[in-house]
N, C-alpha and C. Protein backbone atom coordinates (compact mmCIF):
# COMPACT_ATOMS: atom_id res chain seq x y z
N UNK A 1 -46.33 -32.24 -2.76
CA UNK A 1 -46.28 -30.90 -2.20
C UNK A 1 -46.13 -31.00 -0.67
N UNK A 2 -45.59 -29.58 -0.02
CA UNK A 2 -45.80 -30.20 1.59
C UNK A 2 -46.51 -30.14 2.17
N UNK A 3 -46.68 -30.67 3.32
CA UNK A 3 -47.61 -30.54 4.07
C UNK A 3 -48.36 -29.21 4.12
N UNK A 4 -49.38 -29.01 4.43
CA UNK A 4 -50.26 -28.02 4.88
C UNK A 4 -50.44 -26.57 3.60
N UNK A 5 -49.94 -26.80 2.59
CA UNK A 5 -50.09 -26.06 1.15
C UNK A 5 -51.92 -26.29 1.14
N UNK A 6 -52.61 -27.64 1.47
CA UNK A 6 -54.36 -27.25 0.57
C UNK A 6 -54.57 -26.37 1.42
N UNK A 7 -54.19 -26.21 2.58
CA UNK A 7 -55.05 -25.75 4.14
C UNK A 7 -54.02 -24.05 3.84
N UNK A 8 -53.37 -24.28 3.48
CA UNK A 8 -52.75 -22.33 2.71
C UNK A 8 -53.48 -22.16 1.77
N UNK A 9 -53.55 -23.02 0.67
CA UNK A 9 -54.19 -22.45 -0.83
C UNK A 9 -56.02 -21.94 0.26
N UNK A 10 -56.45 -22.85 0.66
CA UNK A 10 -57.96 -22.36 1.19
C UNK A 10 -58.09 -21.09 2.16
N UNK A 11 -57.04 -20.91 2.41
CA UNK A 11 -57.64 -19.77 3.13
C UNK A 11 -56.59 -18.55 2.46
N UNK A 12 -55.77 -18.87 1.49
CA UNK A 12 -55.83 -17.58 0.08
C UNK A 12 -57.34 -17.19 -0.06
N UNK A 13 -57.71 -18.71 -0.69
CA UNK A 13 -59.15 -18.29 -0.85
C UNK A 13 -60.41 -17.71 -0.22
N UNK A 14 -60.03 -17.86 1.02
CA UNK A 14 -61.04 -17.35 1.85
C UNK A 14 -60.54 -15.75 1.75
N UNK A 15 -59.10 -15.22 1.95
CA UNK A 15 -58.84 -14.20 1.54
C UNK A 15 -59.56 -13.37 0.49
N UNK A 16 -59.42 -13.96 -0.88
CA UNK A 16 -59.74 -13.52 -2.14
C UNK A 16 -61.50 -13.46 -1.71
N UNK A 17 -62.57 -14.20 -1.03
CA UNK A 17 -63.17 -14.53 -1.08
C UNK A 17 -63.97 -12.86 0.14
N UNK A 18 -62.93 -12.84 0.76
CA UNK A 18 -63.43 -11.27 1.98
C UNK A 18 -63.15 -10.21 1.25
N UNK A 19 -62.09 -10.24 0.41
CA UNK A 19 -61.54 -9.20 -0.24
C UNK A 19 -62.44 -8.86 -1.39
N UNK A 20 -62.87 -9.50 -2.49
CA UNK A 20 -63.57 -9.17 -3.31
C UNK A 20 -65.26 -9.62 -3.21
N UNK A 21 -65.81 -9.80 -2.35
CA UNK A 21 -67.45 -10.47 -2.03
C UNK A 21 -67.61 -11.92 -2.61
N UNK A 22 -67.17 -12.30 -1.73
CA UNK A 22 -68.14 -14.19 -1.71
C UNK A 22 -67.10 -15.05 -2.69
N UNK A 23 -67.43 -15.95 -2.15
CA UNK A 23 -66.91 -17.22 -2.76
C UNK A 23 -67.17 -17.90 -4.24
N UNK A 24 -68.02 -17.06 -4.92
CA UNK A 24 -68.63 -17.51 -6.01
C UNK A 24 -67.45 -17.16 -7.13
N UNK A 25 -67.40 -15.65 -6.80
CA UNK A 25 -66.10 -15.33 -7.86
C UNK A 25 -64.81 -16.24 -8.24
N UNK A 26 -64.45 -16.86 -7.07
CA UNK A 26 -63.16 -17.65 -7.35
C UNK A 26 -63.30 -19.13 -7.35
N UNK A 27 -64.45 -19.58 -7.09
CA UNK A 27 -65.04 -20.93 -7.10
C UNK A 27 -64.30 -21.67 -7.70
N UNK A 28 -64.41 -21.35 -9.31
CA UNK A 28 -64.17 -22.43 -10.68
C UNK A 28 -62.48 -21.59 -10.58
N UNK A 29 -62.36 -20.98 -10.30
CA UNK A 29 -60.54 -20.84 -10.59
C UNK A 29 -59.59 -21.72 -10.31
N UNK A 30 -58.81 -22.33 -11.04
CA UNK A 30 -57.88 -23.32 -10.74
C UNK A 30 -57.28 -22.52 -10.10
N UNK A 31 -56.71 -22.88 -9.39
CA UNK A 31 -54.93 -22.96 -8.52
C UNK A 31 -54.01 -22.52 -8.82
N UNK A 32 -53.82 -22.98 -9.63
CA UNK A 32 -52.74 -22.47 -11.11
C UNK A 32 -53.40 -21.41 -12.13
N UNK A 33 -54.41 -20.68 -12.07
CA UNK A 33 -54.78 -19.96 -12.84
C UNK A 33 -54.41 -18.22 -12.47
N UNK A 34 -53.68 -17.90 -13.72
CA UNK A 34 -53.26 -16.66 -13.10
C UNK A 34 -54.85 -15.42 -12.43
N UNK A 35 -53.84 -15.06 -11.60
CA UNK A 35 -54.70 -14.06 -11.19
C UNK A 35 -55.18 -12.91 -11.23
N UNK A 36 -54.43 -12.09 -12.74
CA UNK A 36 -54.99 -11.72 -13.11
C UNK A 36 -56.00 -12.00 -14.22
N UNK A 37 -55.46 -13.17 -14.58
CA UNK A 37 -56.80 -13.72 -15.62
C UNK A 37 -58.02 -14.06 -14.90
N UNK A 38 -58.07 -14.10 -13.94
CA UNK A 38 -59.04 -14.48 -12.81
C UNK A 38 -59.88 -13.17 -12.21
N UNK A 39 -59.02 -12.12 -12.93
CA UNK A 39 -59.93 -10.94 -12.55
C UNK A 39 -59.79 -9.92 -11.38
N UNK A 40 -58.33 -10.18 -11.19
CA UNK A 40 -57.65 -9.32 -9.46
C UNK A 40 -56.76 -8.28 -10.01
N UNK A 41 -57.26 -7.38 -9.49
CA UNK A 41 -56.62 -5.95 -10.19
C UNK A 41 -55.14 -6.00 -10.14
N UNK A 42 -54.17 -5.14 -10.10
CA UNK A 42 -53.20 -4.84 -9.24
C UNK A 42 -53.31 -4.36 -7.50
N UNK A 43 -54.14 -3.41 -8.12
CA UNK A 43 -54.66 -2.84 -6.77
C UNK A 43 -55.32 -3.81 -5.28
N UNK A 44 -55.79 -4.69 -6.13
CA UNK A 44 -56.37 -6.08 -5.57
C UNK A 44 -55.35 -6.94 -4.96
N UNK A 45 -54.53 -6.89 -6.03
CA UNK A 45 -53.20 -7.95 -5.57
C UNK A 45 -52.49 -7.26 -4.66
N UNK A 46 -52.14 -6.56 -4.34
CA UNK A 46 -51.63 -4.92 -3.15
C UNK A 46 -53.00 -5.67 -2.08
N UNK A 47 -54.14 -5.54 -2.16
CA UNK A 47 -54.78 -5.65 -0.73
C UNK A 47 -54.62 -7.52 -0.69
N UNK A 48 -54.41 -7.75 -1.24
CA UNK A 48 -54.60 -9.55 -0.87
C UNK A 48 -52.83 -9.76 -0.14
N UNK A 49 -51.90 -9.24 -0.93
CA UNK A 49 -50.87 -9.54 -0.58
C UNK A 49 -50.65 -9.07 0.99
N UNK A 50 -51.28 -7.70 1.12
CA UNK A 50 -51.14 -7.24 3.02
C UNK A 50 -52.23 -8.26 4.12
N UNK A 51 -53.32 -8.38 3.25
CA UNK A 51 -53.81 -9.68 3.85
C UNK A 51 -53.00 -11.01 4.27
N UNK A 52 -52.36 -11.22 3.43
CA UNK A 52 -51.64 -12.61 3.50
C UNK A 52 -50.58 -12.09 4.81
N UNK A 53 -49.79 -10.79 4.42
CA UNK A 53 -49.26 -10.83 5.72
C UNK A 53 -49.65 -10.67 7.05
N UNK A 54 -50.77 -10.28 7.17
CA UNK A 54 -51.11 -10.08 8.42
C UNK A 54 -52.25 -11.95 8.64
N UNK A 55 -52.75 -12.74 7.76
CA UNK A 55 -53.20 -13.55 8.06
C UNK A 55 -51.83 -14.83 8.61
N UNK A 56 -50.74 -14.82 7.80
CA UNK A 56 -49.70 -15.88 7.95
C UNK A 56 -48.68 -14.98 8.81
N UNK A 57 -48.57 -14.17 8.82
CA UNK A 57 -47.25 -13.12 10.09
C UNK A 57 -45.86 -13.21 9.13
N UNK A 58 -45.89 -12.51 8.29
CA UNK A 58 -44.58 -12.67 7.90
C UNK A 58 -44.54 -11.42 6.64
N UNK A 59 -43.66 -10.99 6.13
CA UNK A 59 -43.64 -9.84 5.29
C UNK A 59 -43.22 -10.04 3.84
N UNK A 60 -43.74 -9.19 2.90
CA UNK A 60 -43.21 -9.97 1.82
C UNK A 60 -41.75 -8.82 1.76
N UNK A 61 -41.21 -9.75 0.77
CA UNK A 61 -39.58 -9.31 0.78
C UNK A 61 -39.41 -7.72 -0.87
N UNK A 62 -38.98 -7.22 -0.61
CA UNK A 62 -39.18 -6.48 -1.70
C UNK A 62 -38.34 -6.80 -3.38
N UNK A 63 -37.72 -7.94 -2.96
CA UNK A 63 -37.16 -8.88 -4.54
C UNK A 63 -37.72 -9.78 -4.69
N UNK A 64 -39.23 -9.98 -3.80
CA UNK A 64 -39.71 -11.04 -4.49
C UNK A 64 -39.84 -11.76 -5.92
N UNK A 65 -39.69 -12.87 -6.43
CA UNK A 65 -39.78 -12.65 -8.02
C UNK A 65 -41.76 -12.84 -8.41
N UNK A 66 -41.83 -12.11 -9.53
CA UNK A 66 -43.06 -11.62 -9.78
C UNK A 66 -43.96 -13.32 -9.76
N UNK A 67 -43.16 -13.99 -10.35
CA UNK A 67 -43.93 -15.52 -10.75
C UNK A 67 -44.51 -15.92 -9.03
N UNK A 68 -44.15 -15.64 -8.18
CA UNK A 68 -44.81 -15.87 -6.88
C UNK A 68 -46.17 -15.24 -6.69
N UNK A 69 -46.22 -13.96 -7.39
CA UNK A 69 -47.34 -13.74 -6.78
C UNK A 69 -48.64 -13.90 -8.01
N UNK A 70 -47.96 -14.95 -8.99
CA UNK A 70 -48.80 -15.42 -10.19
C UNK A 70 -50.51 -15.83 -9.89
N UNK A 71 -50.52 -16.64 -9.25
CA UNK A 71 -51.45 -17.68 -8.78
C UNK A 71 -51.89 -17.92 -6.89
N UNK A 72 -52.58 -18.54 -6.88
CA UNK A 72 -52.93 -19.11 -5.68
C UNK A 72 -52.03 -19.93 -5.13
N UNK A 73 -51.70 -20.97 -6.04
CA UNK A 73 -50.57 -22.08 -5.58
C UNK A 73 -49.43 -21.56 -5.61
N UNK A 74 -48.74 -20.80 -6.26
CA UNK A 74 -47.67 -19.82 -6.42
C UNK A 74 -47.43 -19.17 -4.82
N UNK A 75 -48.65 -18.56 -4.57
CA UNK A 75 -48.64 -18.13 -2.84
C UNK A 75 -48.61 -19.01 -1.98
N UNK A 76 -49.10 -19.88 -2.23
CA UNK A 76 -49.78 -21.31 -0.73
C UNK A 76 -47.98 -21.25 -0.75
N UNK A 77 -47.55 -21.73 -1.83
CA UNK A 77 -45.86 -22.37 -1.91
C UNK A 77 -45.11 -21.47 -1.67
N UNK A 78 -45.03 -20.19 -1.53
CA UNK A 78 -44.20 -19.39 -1.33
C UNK A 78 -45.00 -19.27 0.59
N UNK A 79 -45.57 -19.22 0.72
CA UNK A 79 -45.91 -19.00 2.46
C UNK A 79 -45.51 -20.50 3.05
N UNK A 80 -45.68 -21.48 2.33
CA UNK A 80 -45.04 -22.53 3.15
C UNK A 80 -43.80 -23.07 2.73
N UNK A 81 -42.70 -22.31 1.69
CA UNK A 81 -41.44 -22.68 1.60
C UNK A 81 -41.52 -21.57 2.75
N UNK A 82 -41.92 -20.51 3.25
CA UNK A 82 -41.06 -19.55 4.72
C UNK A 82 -41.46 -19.78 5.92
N UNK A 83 -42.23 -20.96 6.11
CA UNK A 83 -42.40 -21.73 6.94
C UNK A 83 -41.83 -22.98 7.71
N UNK A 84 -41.31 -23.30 6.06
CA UNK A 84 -40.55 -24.50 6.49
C UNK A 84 -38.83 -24.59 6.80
């Protein structure tokens, strides 16, 4: 993977972690585990996704394809393929 994806996936998490109270909730969630199986609304995924833009500076595109905003790692990799 490239560079600097754990140091994106962790501070998704720290995201998910302000957004819904504490770190406990997403602890045991894999990476790869969808997110809504993980328990993130839509509505949730709407405030995490404006988070992400205002934490990384960049906007999401409105054709994004849905499988990006699947997972944690799905995001880390989509913020650092628009990085790179």
């Amino acid at each position: 993977m490239p560079e600097g994806i754990a140091a994106v996936r962790q501070r998704i998490r720290e995201l998910l972690a302000e957004l819904f109270g504490g770190n406990r909730r997403f602890e045991g969630v894999p990476d790869t585990m969808s997110l809504r199986e993980a328990g993130v609304s839509s509505t949730g995924l709407v405030s995490l996704l404006v988070a992400m833009e205002e934490t990384f500076g960049f906007e999401w595109e409105d054709d994004v394809e849905p499988e990006v905003l699947r997972s944690i790692d799905s995001l880390a990799g989509h913020v650092v393929a628009l990085r790179g």
